[in-house]
N, C-alpha and C. Protein backbone atom coordinates (compact mmCIF):
# COMPACT_ATOMS: atom_id res chain seq x y z
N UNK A 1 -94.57 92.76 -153.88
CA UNK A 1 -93.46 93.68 -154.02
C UNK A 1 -92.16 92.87 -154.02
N UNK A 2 -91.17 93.08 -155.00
CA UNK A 2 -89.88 92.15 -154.78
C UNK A 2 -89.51 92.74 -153.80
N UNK A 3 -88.21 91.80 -153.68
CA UNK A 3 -86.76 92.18 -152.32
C UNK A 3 -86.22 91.81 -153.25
N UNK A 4 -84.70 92.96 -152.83
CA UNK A 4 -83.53 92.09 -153.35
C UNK A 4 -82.68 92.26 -152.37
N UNK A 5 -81.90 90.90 -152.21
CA UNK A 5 -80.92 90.85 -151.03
C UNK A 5 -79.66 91.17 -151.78
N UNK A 6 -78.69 91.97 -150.84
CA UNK A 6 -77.67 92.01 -150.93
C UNK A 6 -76.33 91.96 -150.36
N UNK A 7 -75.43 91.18 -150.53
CA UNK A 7 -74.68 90.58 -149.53
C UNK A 7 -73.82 91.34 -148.96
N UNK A 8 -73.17 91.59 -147.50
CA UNK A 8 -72.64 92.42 -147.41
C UNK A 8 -71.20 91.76 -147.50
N UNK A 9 -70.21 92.62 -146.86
CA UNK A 9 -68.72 91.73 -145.93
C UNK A 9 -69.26 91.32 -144.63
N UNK A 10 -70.01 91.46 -143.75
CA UNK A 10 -70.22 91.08 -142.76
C UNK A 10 -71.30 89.88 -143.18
N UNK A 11 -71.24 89.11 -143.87
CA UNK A 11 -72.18 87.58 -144.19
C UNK A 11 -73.46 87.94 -143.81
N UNK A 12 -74.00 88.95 -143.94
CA UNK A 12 -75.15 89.59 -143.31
C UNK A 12 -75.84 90.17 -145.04
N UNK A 13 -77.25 89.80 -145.46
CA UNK A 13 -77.91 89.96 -146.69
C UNK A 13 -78.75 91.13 -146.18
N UNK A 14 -78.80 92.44 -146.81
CA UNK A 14 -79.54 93.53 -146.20
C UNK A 14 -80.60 93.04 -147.47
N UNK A 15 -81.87 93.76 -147.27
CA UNK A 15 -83.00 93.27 -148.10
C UNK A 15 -83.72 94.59 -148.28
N UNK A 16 -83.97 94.98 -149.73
CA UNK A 16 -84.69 96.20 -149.74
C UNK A 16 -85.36 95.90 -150.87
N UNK A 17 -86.90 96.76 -150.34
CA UNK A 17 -88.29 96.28 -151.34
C UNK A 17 -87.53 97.62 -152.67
N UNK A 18 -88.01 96.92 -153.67
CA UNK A 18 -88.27 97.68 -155.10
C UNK A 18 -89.26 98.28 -155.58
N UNK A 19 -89.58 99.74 -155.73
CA UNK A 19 -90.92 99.65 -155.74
C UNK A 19 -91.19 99.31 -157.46
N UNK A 20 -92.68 99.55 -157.04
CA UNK A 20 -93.75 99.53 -158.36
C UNK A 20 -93.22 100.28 -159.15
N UNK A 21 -93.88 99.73 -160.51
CA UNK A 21 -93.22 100.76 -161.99
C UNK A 21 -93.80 101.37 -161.32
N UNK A 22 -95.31 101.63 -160.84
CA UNK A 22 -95.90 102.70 -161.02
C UNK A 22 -95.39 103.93 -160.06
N UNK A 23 -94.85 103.37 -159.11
CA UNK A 23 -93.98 104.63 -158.29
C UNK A 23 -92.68 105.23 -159.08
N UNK A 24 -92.27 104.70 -159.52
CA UNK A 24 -91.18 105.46 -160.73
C UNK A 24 -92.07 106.20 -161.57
N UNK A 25 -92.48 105.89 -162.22
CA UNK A 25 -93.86 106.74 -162.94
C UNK A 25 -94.30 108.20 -162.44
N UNK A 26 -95.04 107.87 -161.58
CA UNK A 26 -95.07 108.86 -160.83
C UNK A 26 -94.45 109.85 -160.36
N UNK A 27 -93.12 109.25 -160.17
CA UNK A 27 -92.04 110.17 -159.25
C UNK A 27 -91.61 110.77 -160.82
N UNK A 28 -91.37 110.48 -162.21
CA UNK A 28 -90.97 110.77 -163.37
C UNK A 28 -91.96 111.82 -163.70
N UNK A 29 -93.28 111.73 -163.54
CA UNK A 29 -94.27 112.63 -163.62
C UNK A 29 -94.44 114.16 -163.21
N UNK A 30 -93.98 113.58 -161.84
CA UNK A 30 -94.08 115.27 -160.97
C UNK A 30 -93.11 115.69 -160.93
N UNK A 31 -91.99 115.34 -161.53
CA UNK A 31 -90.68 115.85 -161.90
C UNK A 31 -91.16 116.71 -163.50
N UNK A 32 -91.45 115.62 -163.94
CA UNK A 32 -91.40 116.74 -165.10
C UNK A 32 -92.53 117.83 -165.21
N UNK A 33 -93.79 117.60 -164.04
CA UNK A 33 -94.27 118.58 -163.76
C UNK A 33 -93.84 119.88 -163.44
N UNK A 34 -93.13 120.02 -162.32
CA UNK A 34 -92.26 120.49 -161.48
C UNK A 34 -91.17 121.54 -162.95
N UNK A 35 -90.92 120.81 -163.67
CA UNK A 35 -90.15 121.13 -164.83
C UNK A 35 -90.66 122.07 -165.58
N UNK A 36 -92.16 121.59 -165.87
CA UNK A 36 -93.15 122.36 -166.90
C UNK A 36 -92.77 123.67 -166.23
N UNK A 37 -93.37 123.81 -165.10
CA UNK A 37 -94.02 124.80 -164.28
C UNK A 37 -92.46 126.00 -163.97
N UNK A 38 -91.27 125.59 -164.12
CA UNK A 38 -90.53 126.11 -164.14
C UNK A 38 -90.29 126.95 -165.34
N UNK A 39 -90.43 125.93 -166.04
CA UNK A 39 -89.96 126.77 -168.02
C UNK A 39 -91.08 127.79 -167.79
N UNK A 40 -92.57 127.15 -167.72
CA UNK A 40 -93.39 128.35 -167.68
C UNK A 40 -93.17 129.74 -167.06
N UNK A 41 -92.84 129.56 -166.22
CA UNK A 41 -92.58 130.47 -164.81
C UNK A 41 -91.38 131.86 -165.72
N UNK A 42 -90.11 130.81 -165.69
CA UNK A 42 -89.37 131.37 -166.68
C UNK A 42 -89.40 132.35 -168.13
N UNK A 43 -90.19 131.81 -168.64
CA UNK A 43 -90.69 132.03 -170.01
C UNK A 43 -91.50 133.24 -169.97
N UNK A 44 -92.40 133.54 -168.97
CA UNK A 44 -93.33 134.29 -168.13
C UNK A 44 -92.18 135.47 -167.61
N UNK A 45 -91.44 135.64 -166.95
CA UNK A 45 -90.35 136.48 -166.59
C UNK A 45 -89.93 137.29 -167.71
N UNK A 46 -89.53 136.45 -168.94
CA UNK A 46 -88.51 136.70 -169.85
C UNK A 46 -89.67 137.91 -170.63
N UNK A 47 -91.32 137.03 -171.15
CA UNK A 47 -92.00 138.05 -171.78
C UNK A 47 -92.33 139.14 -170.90
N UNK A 48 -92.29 139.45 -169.76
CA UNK A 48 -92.66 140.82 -169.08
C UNK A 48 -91.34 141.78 -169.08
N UNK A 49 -90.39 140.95 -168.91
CA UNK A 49 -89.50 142.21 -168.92
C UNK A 49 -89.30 143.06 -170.40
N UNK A 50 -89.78 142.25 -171.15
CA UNK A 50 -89.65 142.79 -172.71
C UNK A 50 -88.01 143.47 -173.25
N UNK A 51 -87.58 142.83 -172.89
CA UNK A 51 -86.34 143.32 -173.49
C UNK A 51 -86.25 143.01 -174.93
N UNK A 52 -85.34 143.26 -175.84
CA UNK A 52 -84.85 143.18 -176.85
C UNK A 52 -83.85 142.74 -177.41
N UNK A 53 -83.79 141.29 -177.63
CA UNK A 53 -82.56 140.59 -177.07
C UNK A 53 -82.07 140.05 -179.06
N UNK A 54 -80.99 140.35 -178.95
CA UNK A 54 -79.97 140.24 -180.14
C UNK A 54 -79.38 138.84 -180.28
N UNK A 55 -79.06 137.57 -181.16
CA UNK A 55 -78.24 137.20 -181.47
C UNK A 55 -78.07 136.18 -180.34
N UNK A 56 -76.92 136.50 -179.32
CA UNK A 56 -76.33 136.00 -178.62
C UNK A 56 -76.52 136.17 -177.06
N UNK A 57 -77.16 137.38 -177.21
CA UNK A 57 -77.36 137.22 -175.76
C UNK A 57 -78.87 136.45 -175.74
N UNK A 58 -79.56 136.30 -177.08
CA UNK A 58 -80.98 135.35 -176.87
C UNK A 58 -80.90 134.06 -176.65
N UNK A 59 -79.40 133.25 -177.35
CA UNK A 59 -78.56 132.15 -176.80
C UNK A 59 -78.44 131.88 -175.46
N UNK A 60 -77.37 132.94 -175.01
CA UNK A 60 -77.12 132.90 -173.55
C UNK A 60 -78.46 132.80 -172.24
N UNK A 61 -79.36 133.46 -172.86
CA UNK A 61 -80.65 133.51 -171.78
C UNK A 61 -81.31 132.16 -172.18
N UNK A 62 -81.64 131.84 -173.40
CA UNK A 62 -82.28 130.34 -173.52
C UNK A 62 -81.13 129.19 -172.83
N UNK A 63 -79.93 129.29 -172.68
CA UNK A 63 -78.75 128.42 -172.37
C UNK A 63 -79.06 128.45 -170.44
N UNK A 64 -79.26 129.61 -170.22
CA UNK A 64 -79.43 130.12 -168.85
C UNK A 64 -80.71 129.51 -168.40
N UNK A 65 -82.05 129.16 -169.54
CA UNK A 65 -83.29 129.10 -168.76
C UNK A 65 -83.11 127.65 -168.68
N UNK A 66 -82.41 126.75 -169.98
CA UNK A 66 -82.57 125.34 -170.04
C UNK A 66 -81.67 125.12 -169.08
N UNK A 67 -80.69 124.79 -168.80
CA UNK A 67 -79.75 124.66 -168.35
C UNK A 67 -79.98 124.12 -166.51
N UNK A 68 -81.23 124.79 -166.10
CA UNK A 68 -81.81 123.93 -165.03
C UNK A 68 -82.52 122.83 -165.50
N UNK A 69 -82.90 122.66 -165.97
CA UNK A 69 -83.91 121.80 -166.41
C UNK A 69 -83.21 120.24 -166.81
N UNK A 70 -82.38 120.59 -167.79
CA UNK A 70 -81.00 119.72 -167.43
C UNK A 70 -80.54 119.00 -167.02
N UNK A 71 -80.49 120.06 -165.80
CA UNK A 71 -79.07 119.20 -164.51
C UNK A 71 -80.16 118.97 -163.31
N UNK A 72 -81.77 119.31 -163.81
CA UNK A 72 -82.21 119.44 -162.51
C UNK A 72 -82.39 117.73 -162.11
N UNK A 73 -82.04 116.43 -162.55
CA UNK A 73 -81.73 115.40 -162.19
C UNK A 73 -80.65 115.06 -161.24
N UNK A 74 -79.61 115.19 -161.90
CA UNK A 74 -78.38 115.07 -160.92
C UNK A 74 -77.73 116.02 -159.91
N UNK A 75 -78.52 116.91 -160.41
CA UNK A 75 -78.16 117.80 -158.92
C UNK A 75 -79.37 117.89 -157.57
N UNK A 76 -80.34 117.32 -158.04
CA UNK A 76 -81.63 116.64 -157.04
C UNK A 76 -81.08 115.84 -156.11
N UNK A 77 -80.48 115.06 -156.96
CA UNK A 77 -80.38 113.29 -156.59
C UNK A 77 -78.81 113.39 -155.80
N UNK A 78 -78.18 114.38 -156.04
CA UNK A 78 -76.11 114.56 -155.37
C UNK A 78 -76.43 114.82 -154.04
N UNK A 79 -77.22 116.12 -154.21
CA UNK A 79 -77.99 116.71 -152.83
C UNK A 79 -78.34 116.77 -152.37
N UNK A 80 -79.70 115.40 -152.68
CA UNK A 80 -80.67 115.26 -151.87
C UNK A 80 -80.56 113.63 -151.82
N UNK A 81 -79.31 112.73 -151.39
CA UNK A 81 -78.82 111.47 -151.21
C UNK A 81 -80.19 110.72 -152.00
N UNK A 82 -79.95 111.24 -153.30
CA UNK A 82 -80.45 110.20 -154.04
C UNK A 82 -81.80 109.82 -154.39
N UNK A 83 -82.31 111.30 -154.14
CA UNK A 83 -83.51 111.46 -154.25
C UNK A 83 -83.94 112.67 -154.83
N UNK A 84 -85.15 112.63 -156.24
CA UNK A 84 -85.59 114.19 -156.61
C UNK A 84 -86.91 114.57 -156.06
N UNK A 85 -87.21 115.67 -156.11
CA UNK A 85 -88.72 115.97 -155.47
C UNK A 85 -89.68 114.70 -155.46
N UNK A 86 -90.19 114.11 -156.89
CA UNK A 86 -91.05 113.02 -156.93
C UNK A 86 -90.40 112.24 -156.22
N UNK A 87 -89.16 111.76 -156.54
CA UNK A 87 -88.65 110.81 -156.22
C UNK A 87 -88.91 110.60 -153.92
N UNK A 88 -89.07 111.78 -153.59
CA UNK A 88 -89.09 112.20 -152.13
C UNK A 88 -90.13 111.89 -151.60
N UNK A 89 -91.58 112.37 -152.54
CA UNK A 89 -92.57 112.25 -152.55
C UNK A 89 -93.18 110.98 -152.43
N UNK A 90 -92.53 110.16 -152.98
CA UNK A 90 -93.46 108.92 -153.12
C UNK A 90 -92.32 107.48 -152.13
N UNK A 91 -91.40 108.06 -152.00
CA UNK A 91 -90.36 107.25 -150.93
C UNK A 91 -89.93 106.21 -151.20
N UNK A 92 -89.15 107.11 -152.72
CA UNK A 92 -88.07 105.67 -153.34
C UNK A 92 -86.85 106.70 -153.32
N UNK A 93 -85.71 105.98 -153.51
CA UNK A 93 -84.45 106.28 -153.71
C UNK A 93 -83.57 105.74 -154.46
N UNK A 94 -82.65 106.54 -154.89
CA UNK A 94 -81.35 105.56 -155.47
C UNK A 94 -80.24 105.56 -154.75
N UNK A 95 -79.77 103.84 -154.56
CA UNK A 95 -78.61 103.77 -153.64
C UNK A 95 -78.02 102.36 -154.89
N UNK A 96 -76.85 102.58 -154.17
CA UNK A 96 -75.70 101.73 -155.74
C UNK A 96 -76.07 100.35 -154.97
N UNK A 97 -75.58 99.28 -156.06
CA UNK A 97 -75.72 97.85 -155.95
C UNK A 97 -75.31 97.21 -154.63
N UNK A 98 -74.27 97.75 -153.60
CA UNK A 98 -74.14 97.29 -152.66
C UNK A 98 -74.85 97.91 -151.44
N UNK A 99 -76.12 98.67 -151.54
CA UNK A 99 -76.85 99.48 -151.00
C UNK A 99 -76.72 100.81 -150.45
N UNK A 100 -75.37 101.40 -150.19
CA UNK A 100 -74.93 102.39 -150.28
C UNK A 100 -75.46 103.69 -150.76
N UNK A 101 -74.60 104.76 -150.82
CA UNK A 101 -74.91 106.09 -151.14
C UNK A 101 -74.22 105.89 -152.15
N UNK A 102 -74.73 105.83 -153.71
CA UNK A 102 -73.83 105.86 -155.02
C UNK A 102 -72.82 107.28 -155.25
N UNK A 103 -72.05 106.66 -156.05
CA UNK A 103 -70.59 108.28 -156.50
C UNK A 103 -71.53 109.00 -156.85
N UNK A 104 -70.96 110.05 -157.39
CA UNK A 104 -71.07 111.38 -158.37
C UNK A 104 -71.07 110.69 -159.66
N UNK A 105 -69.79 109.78 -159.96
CA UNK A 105 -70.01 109.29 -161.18
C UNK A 105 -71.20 108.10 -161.54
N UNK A 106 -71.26 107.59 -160.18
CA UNK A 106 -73.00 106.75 -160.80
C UNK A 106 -74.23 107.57 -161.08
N UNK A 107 -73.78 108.67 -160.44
CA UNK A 107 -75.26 109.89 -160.52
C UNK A 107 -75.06 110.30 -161.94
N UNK A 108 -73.86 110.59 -162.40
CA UNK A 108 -74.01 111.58 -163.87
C UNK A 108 -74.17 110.19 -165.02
N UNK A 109 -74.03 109.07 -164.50
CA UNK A 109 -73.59 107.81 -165.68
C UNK A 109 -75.43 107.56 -165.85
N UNK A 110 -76.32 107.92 -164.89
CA UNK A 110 -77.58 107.73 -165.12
C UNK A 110 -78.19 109.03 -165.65
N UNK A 111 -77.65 109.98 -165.29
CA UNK A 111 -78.56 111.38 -165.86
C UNK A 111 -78.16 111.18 -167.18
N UNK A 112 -76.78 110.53 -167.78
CA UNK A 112 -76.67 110.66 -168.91
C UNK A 112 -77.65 110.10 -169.83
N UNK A 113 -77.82 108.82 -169.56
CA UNK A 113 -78.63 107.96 -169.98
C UNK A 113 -79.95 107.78 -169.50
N UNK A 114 -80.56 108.97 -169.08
CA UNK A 114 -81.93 109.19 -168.76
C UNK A 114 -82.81 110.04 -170.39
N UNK A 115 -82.41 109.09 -171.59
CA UNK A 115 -82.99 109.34 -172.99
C UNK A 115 -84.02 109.48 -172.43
N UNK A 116 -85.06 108.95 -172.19
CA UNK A 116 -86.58 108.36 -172.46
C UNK A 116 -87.35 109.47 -171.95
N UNK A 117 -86.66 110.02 -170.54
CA UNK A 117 -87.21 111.02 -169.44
C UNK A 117 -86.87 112.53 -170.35
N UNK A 118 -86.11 112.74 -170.96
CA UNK A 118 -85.99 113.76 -171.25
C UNK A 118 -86.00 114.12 -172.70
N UNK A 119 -86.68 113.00 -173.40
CA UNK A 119 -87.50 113.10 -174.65
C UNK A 119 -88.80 113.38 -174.38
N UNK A 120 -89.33 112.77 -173.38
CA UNK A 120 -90.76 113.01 -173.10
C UNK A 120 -90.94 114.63 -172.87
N UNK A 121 -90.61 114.71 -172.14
CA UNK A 121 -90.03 116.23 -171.25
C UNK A 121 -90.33 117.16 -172.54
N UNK A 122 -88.82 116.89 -172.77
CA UNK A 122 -89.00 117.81 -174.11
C UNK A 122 -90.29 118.06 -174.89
N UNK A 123 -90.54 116.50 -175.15
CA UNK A 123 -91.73 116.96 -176.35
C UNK A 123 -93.03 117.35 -175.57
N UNK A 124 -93.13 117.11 -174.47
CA UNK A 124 -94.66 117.29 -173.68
C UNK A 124 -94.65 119.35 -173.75
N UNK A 125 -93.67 119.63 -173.63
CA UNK A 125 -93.12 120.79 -173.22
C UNK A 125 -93.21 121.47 -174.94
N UNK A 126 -92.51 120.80 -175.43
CA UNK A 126 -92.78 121.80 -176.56
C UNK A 126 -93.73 121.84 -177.67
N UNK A 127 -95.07 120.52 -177.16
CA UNK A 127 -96.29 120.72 -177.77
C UNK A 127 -97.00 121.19 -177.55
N UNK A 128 -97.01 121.40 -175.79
CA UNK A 128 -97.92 122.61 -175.35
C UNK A 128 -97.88 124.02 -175.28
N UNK A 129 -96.34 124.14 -175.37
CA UNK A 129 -95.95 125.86 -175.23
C UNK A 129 -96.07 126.22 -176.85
N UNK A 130 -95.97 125.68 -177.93
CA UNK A 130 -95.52 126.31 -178.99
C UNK A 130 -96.44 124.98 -179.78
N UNK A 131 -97.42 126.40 -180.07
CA UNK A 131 -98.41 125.94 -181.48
C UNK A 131 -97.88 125.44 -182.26
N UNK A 132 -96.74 126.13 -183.00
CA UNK A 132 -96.24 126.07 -184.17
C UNK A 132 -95.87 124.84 -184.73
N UNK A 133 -95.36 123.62 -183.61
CA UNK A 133 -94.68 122.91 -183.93
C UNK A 133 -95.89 121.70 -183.88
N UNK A 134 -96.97 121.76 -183.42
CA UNK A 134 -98.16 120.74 -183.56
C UNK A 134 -98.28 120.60 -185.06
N UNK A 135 -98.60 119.02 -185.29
CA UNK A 135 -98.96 118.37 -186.75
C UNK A 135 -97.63 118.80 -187.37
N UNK A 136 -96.31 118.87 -187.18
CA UNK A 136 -95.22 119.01 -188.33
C UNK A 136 -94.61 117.42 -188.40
N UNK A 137 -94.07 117.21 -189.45
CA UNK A 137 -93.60 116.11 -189.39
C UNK A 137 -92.18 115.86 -188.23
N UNK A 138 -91.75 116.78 -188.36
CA UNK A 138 -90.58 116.69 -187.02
C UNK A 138 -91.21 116.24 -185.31
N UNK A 139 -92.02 117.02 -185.76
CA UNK A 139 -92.81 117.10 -184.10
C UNK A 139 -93.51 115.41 -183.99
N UNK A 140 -93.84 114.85 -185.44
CA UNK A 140 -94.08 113.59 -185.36
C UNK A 140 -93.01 112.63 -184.83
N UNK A 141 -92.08 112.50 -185.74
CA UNK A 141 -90.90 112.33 -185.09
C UNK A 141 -90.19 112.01 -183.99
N UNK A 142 -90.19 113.47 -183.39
CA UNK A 142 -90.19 113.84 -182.19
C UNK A 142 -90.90 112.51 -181.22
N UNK A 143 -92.15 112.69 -181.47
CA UNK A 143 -93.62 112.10 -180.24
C UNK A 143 -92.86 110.31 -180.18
N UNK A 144 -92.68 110.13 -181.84
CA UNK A 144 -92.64 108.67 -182.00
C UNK A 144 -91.22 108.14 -181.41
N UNK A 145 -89.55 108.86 -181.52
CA UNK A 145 -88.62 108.46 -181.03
C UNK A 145 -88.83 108.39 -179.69
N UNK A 146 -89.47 109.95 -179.05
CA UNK A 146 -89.45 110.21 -177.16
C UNK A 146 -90.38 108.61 -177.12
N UNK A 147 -91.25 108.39 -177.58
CA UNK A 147 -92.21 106.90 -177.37
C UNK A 147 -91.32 105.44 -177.53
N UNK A 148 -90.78 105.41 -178.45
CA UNK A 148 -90.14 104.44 -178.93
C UNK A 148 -88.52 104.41 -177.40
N UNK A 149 -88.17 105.26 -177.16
CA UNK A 149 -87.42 105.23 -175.97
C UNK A 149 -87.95 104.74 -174.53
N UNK A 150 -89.21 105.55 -174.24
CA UNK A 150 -89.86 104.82 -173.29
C UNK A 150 -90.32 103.63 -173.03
N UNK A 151 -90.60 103.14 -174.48
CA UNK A 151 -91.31 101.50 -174.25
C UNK A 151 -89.93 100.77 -173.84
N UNK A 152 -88.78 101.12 -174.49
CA UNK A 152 -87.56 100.13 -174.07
C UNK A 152 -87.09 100.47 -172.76
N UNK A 153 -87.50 101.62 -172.50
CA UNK A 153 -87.12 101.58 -170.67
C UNK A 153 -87.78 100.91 -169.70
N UNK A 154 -89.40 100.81 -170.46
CA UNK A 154 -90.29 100.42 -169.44
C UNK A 154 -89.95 98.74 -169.53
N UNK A 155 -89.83 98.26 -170.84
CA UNK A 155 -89.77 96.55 -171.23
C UNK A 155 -88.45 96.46 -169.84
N UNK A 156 -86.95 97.33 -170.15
CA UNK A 156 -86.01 96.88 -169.24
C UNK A 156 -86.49 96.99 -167.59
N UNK A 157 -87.23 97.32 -167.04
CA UNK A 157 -87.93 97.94 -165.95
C UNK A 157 -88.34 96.99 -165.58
N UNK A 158 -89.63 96.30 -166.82
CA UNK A 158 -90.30 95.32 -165.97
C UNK A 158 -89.81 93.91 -166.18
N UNK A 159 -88.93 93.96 -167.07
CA UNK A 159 -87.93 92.20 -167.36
C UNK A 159 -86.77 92.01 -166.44
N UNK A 160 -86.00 93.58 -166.38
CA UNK A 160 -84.52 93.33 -165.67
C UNK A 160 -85.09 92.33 -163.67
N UNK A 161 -84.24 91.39 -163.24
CA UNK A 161 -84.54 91.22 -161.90
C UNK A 161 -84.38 92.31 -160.76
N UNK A 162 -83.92 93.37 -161.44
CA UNK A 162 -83.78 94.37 -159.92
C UNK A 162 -84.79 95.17 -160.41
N UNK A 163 -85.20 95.12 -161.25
CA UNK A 163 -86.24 96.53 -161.58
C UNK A 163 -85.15 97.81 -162.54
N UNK A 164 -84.38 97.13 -163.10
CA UNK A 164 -83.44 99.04 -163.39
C UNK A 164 -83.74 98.79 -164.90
N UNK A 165 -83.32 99.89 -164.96
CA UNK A 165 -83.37 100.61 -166.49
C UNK A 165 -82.08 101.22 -167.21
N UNK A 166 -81.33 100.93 -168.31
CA UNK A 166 -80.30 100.97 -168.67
C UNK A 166 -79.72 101.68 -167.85
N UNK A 167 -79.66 103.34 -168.04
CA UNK A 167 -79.33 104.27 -166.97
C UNK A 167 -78.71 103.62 -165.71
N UNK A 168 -79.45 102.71 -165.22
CA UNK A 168 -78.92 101.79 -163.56
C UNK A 168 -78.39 100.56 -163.70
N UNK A 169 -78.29 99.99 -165.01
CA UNK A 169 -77.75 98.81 -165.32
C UNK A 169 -76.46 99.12 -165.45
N UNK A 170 -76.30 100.21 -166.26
CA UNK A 170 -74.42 100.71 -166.45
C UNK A 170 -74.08 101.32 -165.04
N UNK A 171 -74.57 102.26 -164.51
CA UNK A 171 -74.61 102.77 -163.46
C UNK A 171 -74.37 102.30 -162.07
N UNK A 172 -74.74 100.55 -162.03
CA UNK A 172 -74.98 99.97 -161.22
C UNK A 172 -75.54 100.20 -160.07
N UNK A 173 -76.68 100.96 -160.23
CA UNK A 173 -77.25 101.42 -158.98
C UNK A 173 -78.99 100.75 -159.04
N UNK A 174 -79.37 101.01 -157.78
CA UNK A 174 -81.05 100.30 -158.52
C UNK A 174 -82.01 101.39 -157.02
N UNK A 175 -83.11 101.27 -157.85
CA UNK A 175 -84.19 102.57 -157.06
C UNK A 175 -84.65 101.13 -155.30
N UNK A 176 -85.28 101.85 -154.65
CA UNK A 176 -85.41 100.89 -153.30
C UNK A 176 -86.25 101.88 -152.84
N UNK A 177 -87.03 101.25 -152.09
CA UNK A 177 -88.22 101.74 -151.41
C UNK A 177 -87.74 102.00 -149.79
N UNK A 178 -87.94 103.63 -149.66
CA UNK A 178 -87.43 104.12 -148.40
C UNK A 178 -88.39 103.96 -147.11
N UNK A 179 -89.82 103.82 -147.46
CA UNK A 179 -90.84 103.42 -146.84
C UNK A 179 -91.36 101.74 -146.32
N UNK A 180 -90.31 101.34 -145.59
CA UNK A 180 -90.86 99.90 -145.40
C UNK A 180 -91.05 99.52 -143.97
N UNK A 181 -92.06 98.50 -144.02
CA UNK A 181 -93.39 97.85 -143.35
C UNK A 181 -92.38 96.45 -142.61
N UNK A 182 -92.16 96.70 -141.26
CA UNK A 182 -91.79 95.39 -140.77
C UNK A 182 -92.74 94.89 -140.06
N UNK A 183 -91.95 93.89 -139.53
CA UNK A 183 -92.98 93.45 -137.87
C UNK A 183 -92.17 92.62 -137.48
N UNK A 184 -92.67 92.08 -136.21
CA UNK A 184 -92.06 91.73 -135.17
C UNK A 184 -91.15 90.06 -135.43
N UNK A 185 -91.73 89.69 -136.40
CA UNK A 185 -91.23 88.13 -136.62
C UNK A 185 -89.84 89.00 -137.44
N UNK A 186 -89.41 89.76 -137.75
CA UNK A 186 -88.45 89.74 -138.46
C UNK A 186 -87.43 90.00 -137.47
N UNK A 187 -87.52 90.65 -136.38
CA UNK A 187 -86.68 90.83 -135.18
C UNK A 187 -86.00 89.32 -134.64
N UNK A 188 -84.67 89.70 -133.91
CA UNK A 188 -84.17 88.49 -133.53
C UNK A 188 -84.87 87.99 -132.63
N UNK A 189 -86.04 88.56 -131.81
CA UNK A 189 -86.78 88.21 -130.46
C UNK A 189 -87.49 87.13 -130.69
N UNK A 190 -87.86 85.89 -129.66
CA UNK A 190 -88.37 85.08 -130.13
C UNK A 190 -89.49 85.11 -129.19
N UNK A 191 -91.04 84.18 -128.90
CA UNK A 191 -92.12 84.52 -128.12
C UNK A 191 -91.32 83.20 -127.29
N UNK A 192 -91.31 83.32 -126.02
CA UNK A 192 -91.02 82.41 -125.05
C UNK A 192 -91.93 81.39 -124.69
């Protein structure tokens, strides 16, 4: 598992493990699980009530259903110091380059640039809910850009030295493992 040290003002290097791709993975996973299961949920609401929806107010309710789905990154991560459900789950976090609790503006400078996560999303989501769009050439498209985004997140992931991914490179923030394993040699105590 890496460390990366980081220096403070007090000449003092705090050290925090990075986790595994595969814990980002994961935590990316049950997020967009978590996601599915919402649209579904949603979508499920909308066909029982059967309304009859015109124009603009069919706008406004699709604007209303996506619209979590969205923000459900940066408003996870504002509120929950830097952490989303997966992200909780598996006991990583995001804290900015000097180990800290990152701004608001490092939180939205990464949701912005969270392409890869929310191409996948999208298309996982709209190959399973909607027949229609299986085997079209768009939907090809679709599979091959959301793909072609991920491989360059994952290449920056596993080349960059902190582990980040554009999103955290501009952002300057990097993920850290909230779950860590000491022992006693790391204490100032010495055996007499």
């Amino acid at each position: 598992m890496a460390v990366i040290k980081v220096p403070t003002s007090f000449n003092i290097d705090l050290e925090f493990q990075v986790p595994e791709f595969y814990k980002r993975f994961l935590s990316l996973l049950i997020d967009i699980v978590i996601e599915y299961f919402y649209l579904r949920l949603a979508l499920k609401l909308i066909e029982s009530s059967g309304n009859g929806l015109d124009g603009m107010d069919a706008y406004g309710l699709v604007l209303a259903i996506l619209l979590p789905l969205f923000l459900y990154h940066p408003i996870m991560e504002i509120t929950m110091n830097g952490q989303s459900i997966g992200k909780m789950i598996l006991g990583i976090r995001v804290v900015n380059e000097q180990g800290g609790r990152p701004s608001i503006s490092q939180f939205l400078i990464r949701w912005m640039l969270r392409v890869s996560d929310v191409w996948i999303a999208i298309v996982i989501i709209m190959i399973i809910t909607i027949s229609q769009y299986a085997g079209t050439a768009e939907t090809t498209f679709a599979i091959v850009a959301a793909f072609a985004f991920l491989i360059t997140d994952i290449v920056l992931v596993v080349s960059s030295a902190k582990s980040q991914r554009i999103g955290d490179i501009l952002a300057r923030t990097i993920l850290i493992n909230v779950r860590t394993k000491g022992n006693i040699e790391e204490t100032v105590f010495q055996e007499v």
